[in-house]
PDB file of N, CA and C in Angstrom:
ATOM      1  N   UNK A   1     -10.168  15.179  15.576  1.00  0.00           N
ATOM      2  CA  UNK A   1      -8.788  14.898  15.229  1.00  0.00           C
ATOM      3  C   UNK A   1      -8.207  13.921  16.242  1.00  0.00           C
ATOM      4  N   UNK A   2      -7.297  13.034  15.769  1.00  0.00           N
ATOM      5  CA  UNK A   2      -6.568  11.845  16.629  1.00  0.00           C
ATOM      6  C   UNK A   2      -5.257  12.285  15.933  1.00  0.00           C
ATOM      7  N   UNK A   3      -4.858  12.604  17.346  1.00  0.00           N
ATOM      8  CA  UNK A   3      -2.920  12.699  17.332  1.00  0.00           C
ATOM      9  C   UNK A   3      -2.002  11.670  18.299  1.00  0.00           C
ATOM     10  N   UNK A   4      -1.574  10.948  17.504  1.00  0.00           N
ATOM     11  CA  UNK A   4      -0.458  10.085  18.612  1.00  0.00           C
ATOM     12  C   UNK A   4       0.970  10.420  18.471  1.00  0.00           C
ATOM     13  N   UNK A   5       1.718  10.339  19.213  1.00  0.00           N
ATOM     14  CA  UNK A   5       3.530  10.551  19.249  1.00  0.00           C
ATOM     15  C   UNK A   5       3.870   8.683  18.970  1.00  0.00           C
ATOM     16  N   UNK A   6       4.596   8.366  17.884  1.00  0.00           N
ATOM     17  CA  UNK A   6       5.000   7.497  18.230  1.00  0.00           C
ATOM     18  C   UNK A   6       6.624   7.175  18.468  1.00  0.00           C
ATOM     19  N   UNK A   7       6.934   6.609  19.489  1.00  0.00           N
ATOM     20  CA  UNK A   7       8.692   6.243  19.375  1.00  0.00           C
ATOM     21  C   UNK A   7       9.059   5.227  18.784  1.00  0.00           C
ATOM     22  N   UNK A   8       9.648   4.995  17.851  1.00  0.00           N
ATOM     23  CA  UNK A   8      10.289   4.014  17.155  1.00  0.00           C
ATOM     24  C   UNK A   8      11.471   3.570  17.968  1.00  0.00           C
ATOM     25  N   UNK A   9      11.773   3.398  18.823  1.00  0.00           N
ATOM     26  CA  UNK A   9      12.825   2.654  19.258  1.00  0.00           C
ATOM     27  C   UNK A   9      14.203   3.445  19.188  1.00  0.00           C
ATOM     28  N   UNK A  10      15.124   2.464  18.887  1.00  0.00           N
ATOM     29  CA  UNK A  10      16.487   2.610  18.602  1.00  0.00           C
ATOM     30  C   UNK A  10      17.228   3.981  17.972  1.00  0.00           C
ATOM     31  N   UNK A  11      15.927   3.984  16.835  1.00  0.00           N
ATOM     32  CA  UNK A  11      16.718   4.742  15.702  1.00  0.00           C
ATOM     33  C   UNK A  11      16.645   6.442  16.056  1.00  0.00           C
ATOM     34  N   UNK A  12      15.654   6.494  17.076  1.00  0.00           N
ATOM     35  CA  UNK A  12      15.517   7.885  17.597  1.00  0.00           C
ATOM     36  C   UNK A  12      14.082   8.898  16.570  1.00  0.00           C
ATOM     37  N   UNK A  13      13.804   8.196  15.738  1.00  0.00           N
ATOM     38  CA  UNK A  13      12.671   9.104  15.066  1.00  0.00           C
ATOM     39  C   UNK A  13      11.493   9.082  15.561  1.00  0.00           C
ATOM     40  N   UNK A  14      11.539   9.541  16.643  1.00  0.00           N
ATOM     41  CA  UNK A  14       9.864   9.943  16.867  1.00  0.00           C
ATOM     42  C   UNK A  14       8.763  10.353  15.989  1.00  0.00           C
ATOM     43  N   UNK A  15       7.441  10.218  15.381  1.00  0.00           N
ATOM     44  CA  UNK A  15       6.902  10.719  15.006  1.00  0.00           C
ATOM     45  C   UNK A  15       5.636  10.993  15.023  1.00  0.00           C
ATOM     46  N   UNK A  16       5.093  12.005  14.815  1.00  0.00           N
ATOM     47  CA  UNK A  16       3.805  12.642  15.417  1.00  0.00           C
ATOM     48  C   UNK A  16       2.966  12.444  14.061  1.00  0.00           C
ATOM     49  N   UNK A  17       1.307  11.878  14.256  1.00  0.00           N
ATOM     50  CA  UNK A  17       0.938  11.157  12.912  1.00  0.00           C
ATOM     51  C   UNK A  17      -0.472  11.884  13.766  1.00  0.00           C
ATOM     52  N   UNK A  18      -1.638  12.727  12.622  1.00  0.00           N
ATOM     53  CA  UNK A  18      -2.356  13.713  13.084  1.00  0.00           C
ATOM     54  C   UNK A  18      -3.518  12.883  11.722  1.00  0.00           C
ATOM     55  N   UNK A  19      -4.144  12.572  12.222  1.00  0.00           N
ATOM     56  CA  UNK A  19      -5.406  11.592  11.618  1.00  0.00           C
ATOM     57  C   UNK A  19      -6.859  12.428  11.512  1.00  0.00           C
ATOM     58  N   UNK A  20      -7.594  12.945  10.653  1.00  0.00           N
ATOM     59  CA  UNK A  20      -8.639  13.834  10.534  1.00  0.00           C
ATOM     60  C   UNK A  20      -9.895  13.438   9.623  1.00  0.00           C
ATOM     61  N   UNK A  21     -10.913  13.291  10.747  1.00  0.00           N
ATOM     62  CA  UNK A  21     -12.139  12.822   9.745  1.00  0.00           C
ATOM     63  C   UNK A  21     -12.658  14.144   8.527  1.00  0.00           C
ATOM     64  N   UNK A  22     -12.278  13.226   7.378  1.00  0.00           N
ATOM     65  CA  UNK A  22     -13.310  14.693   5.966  1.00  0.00           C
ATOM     66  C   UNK A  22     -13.899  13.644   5.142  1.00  0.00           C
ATOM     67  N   UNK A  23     -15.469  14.274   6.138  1.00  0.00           N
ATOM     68  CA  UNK A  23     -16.460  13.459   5.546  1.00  0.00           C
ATOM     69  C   UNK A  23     -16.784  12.165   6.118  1.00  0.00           C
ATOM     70  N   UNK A  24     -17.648  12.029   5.100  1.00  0.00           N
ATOM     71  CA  UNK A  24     -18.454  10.146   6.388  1.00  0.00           C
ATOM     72  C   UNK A  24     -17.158   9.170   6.352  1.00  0.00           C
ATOM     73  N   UNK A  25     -16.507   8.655   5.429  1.00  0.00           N
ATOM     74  CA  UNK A  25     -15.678   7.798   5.503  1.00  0.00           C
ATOM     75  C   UNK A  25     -14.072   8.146   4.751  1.00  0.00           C
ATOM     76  N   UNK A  26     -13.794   9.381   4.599  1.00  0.00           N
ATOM     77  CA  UNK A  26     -12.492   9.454   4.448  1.00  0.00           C
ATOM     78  C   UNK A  26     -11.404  10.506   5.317  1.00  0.00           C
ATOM     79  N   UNK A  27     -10.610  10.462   5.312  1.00  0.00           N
ATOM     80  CA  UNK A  27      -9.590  10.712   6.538  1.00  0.00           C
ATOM     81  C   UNK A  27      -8.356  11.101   5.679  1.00  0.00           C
ATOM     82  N   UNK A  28      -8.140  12.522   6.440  1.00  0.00           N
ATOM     83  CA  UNK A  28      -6.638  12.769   5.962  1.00  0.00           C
ATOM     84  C   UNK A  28      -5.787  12.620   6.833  1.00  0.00           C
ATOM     85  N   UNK A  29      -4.346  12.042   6.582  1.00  0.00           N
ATOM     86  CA  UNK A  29      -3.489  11.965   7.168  1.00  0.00           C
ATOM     87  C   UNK A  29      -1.932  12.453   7.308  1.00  0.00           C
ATOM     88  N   UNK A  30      -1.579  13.236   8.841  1.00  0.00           N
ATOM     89  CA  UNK A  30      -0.474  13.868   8.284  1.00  0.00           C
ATOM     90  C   UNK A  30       0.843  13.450   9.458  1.00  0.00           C
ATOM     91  N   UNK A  31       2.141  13.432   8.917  1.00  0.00           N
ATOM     92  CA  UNK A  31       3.043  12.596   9.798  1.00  0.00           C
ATOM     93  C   UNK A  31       4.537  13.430   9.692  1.00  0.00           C
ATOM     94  N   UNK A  32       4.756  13.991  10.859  1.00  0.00           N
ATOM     95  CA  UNK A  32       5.667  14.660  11.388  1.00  0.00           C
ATOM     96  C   UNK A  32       7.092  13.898  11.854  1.00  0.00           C
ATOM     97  N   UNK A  33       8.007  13.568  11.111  1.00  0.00           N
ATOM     98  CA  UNK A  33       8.828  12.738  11.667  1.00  0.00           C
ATOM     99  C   UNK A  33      10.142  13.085  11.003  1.00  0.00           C
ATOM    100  N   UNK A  34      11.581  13.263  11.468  1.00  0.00           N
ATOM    101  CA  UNK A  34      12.657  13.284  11.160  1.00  0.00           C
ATOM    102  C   UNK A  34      13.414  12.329  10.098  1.00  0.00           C
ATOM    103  N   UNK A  35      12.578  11.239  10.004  1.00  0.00           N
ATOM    104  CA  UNK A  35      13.109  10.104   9.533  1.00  0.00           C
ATOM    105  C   UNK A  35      12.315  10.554   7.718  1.00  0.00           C
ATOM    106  N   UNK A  36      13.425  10.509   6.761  1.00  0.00           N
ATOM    107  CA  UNK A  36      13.103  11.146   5.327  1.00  0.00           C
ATOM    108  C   UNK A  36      12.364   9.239   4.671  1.00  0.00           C
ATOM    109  N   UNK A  37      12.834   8.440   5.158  1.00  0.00           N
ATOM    110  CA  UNK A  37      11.481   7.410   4.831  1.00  0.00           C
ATOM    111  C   UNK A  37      10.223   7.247   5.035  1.00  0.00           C
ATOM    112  N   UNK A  38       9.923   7.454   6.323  1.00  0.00           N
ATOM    113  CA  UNK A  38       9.018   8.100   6.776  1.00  0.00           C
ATOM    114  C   UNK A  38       8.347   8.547   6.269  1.00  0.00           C
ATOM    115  N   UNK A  39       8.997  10.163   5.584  1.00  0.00           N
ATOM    116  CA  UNK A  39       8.061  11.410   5.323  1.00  0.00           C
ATOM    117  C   UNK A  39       8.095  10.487   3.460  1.00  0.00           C
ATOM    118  N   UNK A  40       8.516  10.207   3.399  1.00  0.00           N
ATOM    119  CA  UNK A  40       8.504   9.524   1.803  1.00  0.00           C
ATOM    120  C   UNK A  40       6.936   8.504   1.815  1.00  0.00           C
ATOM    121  N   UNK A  41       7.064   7.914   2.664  1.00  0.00           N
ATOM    122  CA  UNK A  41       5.834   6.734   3.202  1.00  0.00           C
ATOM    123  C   UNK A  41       4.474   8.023   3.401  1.00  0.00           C
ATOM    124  N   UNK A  42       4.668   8.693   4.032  1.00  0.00           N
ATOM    125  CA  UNK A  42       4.063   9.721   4.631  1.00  0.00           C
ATOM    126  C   UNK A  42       3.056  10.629   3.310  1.00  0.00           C
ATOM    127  N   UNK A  43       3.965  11.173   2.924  1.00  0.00           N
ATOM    128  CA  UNK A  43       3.212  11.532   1.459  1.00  0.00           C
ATOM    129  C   UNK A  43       2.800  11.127   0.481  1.00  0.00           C
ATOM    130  N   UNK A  44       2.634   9.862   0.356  1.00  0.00           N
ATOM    131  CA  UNK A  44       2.117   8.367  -0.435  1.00  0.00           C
ATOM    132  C   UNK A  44       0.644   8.136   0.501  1.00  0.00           C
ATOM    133  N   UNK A  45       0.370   8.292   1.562  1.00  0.00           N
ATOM    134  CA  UNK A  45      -0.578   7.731   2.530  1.00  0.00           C
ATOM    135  C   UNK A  45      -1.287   9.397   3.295  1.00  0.00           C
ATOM    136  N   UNK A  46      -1.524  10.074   2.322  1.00  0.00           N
ATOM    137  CA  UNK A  46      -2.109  11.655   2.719  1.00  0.00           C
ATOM    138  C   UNK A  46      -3.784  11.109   3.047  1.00  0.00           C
ATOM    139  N   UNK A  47      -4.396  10.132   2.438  1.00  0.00           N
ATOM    140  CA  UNK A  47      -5.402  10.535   2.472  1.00  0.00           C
ATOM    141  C   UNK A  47      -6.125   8.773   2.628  1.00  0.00           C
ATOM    142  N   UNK A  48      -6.837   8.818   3.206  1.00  0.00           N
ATOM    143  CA  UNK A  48      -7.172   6.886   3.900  1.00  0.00           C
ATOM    144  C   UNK A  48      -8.530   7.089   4.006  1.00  0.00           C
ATOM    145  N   UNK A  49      -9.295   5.830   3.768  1.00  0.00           N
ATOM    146  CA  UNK A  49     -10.647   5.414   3.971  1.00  0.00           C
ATOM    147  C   UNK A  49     -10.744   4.785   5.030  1.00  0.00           C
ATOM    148  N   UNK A  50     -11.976   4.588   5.671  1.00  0.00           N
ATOM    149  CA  UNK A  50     -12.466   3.955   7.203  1.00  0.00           C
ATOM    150  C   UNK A  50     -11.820   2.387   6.236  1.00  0.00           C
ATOM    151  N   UNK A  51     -12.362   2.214   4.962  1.00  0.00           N
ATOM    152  CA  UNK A  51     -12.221   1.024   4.859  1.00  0.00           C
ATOM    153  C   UNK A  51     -10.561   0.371   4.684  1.00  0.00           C
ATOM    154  N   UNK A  52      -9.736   1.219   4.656  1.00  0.00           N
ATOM    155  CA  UNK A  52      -7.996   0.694   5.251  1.00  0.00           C
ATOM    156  C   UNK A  52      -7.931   0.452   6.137  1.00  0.00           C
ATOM    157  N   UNK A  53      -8.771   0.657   7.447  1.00  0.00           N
ATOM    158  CA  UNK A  53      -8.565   0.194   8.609  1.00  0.00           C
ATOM    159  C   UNK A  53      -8.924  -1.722   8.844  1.00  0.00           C
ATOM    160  N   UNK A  54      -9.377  -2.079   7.726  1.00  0.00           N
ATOM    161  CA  UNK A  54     -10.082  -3.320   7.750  1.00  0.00           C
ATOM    162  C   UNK A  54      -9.716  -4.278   6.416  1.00  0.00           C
ATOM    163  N   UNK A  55      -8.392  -3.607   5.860  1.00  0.00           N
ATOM    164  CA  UNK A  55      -7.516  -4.224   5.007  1.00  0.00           C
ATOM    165  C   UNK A  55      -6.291  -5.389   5.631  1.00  0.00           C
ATOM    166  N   UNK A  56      -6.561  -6.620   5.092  1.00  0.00           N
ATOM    167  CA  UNK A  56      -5.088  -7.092   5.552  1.00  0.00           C
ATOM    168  C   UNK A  56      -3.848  -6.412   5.374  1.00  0.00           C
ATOM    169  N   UNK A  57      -2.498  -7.128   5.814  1.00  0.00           N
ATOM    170  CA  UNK A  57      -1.326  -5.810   6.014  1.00  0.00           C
ATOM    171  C   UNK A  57      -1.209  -6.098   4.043  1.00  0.00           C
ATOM    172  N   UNK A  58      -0.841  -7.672   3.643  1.00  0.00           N
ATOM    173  CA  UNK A  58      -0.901  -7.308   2.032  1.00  0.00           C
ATOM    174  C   UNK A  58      -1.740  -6.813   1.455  1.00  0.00           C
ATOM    175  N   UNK A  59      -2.824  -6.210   1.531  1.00  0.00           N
ATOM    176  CA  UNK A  59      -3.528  -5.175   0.664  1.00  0.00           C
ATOM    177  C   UNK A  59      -3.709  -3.515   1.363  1.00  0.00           C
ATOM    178  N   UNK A  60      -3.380  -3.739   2.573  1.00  0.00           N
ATOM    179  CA  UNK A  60      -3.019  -2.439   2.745  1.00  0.00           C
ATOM    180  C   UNK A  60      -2.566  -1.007   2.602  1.00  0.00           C
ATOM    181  N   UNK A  61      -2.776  -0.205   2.408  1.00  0.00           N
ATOM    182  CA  UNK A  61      -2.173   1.081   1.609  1.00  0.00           C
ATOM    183  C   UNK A  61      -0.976   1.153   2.856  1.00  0.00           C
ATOM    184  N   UNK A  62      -1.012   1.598   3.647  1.00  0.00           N
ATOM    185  CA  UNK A  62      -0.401   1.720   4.484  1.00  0.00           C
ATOM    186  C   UNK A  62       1.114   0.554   4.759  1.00  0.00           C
ATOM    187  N   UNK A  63       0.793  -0.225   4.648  1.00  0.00           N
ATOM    188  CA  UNK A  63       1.605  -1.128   5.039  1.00  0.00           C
ATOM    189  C   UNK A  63       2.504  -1.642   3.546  1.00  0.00           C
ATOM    190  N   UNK A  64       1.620  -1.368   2.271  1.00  0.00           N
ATOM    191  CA  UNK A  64       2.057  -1.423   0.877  1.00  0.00           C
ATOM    192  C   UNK A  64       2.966  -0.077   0.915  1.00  0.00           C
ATOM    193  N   UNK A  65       2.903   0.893   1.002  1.00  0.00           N
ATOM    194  CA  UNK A  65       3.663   1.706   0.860  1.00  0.00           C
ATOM    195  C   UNK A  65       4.606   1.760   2.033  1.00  0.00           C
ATOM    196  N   UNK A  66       4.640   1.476   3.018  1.00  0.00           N
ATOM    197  CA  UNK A  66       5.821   1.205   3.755  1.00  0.00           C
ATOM    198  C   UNK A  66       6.589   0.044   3.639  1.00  0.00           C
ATOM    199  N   UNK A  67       6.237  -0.446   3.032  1.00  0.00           N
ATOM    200  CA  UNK A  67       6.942  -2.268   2.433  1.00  0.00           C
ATOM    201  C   UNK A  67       7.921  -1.654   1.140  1.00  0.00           C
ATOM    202  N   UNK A  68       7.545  -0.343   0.297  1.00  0.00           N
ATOM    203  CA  UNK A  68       8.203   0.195  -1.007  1.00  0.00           C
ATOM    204  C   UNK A  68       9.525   1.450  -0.026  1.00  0.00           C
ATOM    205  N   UNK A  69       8.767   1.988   1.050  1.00  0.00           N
ATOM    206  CA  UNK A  69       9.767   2.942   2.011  1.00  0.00           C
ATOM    207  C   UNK A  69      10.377   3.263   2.466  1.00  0.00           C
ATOM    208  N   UNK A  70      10.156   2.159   3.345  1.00  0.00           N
ATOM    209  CA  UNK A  70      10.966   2.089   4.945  1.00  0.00           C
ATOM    210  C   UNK A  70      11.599   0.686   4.568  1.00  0.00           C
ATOM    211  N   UNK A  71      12.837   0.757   5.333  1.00  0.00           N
ATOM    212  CA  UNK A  71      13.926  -0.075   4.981  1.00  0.00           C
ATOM    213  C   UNK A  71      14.121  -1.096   6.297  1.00  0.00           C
ATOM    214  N   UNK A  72      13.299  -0.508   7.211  1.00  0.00           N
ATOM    215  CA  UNK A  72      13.236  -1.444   8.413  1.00  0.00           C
ATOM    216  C   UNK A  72      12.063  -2.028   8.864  1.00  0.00           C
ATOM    217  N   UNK A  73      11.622  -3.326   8.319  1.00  0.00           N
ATOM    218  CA  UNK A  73      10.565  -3.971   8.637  1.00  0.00           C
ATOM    219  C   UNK A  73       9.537  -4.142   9.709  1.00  0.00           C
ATOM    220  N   UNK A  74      10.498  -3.654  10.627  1.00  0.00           N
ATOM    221  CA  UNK A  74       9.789  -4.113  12.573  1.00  0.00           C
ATOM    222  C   UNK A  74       9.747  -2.545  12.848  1.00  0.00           C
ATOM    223  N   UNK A  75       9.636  -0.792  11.879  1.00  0.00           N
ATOM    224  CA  UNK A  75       9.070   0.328  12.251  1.00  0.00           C
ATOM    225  C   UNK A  75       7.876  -0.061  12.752  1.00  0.00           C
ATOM    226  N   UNK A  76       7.192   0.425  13.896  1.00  0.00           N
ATOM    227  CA  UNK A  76       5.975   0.771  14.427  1.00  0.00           C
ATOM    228  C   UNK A  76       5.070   1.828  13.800  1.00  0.00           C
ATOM    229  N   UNK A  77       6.194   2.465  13.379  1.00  0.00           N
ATOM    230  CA  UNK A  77       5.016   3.568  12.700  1.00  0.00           C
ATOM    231  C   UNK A  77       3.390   3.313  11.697  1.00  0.00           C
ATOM    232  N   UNK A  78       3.781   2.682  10.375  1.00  0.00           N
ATOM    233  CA  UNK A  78       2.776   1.820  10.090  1.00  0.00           C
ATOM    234  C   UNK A  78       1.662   1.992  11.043  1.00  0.00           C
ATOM    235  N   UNK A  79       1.961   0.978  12.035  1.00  0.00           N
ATOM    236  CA  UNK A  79       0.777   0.571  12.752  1.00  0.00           C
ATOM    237  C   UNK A  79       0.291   1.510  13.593  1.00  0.00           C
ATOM    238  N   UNK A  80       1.077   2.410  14.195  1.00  0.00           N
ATOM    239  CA  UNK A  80       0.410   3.566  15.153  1.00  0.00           C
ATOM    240  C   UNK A  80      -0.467   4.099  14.012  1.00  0.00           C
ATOM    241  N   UNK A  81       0.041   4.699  12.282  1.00  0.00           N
ATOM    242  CA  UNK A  81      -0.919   4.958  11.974  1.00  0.00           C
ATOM    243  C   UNK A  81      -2.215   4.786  11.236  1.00  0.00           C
ATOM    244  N   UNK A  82      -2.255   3.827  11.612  1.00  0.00           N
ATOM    245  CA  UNK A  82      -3.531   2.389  11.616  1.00  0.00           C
ATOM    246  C   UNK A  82      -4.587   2.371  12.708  1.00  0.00           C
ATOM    247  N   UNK A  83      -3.656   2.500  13.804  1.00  0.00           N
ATOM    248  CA  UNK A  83      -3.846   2.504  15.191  1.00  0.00           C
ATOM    249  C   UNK A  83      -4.989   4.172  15.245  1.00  0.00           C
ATOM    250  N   UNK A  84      -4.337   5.301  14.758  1.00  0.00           N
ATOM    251  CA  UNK A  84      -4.821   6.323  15.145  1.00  0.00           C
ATOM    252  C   UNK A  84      -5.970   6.497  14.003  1.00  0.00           C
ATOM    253  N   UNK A  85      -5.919   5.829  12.444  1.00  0.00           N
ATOM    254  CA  UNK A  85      -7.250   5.976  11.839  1.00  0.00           C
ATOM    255  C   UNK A  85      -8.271   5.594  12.491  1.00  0.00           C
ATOM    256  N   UNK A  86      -8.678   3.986  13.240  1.00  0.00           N
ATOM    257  CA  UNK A  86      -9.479   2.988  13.906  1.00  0.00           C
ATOM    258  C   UNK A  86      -9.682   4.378  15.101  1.00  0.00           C
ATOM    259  N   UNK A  87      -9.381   4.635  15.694  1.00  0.00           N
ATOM    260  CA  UNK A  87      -9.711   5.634  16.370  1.00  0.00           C
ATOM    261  C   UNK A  87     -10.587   6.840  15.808  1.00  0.00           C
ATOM    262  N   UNK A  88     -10.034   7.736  15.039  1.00  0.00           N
ATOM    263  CA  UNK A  88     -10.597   8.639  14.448  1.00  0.00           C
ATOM    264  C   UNK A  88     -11.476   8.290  13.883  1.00  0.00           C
ATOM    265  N   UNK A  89     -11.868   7.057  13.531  1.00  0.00           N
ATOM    266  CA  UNK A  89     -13.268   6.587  12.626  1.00  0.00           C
ATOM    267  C   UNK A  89     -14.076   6.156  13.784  1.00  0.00           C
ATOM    268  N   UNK A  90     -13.719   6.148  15.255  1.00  0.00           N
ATOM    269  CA  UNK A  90     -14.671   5.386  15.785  1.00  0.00           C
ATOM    270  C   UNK A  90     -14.930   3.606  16.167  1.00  0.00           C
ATOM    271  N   UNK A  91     -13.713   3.262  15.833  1.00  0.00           N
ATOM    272  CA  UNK A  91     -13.456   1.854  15.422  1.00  0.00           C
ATOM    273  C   UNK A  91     -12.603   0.970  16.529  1.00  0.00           C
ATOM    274  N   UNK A  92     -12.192   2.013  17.722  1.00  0.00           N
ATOM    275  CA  UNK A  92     -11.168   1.370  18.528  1.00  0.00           C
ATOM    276  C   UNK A  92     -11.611   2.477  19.416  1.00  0.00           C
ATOM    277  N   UNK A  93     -11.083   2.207  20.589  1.00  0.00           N
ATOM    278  CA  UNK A  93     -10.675   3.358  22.259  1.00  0.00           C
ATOM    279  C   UNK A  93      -8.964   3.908  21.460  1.00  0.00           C
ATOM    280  N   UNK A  94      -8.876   5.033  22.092  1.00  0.00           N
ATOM    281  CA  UNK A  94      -7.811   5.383  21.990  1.00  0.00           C
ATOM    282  C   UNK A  94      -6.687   5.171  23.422  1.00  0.00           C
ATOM    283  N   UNK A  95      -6.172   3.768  23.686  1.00  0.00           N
ATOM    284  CA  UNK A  95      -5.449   3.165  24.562  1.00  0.00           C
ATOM    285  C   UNK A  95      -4.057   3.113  24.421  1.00  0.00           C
ATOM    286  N   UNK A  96      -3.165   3.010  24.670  1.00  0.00           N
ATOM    287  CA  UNK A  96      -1.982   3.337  24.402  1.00  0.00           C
ATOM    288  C   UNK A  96      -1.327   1.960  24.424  1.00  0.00           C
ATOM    289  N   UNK A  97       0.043   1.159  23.853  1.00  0.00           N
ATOM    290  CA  UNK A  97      -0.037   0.133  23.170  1.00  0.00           C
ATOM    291  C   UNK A  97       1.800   0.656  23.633  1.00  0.00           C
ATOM    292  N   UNK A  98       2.291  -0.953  23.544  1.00  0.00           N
ATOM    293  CA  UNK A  98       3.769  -0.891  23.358  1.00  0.00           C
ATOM    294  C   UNK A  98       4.281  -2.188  23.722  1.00  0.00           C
ATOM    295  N   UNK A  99       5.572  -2.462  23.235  1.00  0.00           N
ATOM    296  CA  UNK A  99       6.178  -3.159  23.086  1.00  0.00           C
ATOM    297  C   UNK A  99       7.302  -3.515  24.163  1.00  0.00           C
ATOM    298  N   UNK A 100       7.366  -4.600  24.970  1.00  0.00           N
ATOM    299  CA  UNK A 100       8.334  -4.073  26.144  1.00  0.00           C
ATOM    300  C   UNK A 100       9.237  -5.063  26.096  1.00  0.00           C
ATOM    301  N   UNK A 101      10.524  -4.900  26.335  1.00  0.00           N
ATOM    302  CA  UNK A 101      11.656  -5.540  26.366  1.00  0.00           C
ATOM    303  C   UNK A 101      11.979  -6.375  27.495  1.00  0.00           C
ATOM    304  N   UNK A 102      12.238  -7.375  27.678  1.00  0.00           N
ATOM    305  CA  UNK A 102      12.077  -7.928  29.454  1.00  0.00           C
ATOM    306  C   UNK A 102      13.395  -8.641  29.404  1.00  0.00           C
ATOM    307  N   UNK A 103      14.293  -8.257  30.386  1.00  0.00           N
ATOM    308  CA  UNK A 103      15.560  -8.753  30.514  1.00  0.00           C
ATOM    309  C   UNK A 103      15.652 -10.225  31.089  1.00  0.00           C
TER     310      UNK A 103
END
């Protein structure tokens, strides 16, 4: 199992996205987050192949259903849970990643 916390920024929705290998190449996925787009995106994207990890963002499941979801384009979430399949398949280190603001 691959679990990441991700912070979205501004809006305050943290969310916890729990990535699980079933079977040689498919993966269930589950996403804990306050934000009701989110969990809307979230239950559209239950269940992912190694091979979404190696989809552009337009054919993407992930990124297709958060393009129909989420109302804010620049969420991170998406990608953390992209980030945490490539992991759980074996496909990445699990390194930690962010975005930094520089005054």
């Amino acid at each position: 199992m691959t679990r990441v916390t991700i912070n979205p920024g501004a809006c305050g929705f943290f969310a916890t996205v729990k990535v699980v290998k079933q079977g040689n190449k498919d993966f269930s996925v589950s996403v804990v987050s306050e934000c009701q787009m989110v969990q809307k995106m979230a239950a559209e994207i239950s269940n992912l192949s190694i091979m979404d990890a190696f989809k552009r963002q337009t054919d993407n499941p992930v990124f297709k259903k958060a393009a129909v979801c989420l109302r804010h384009a620049a969420c991170p979430i998406p990608t953390g849970i992209l980030k945490a399949l490539e992991v759980e398949a074996g496909l990445n280190l699990p390194k930690d990643c962010s975005i930094i603001f520089e005054p």
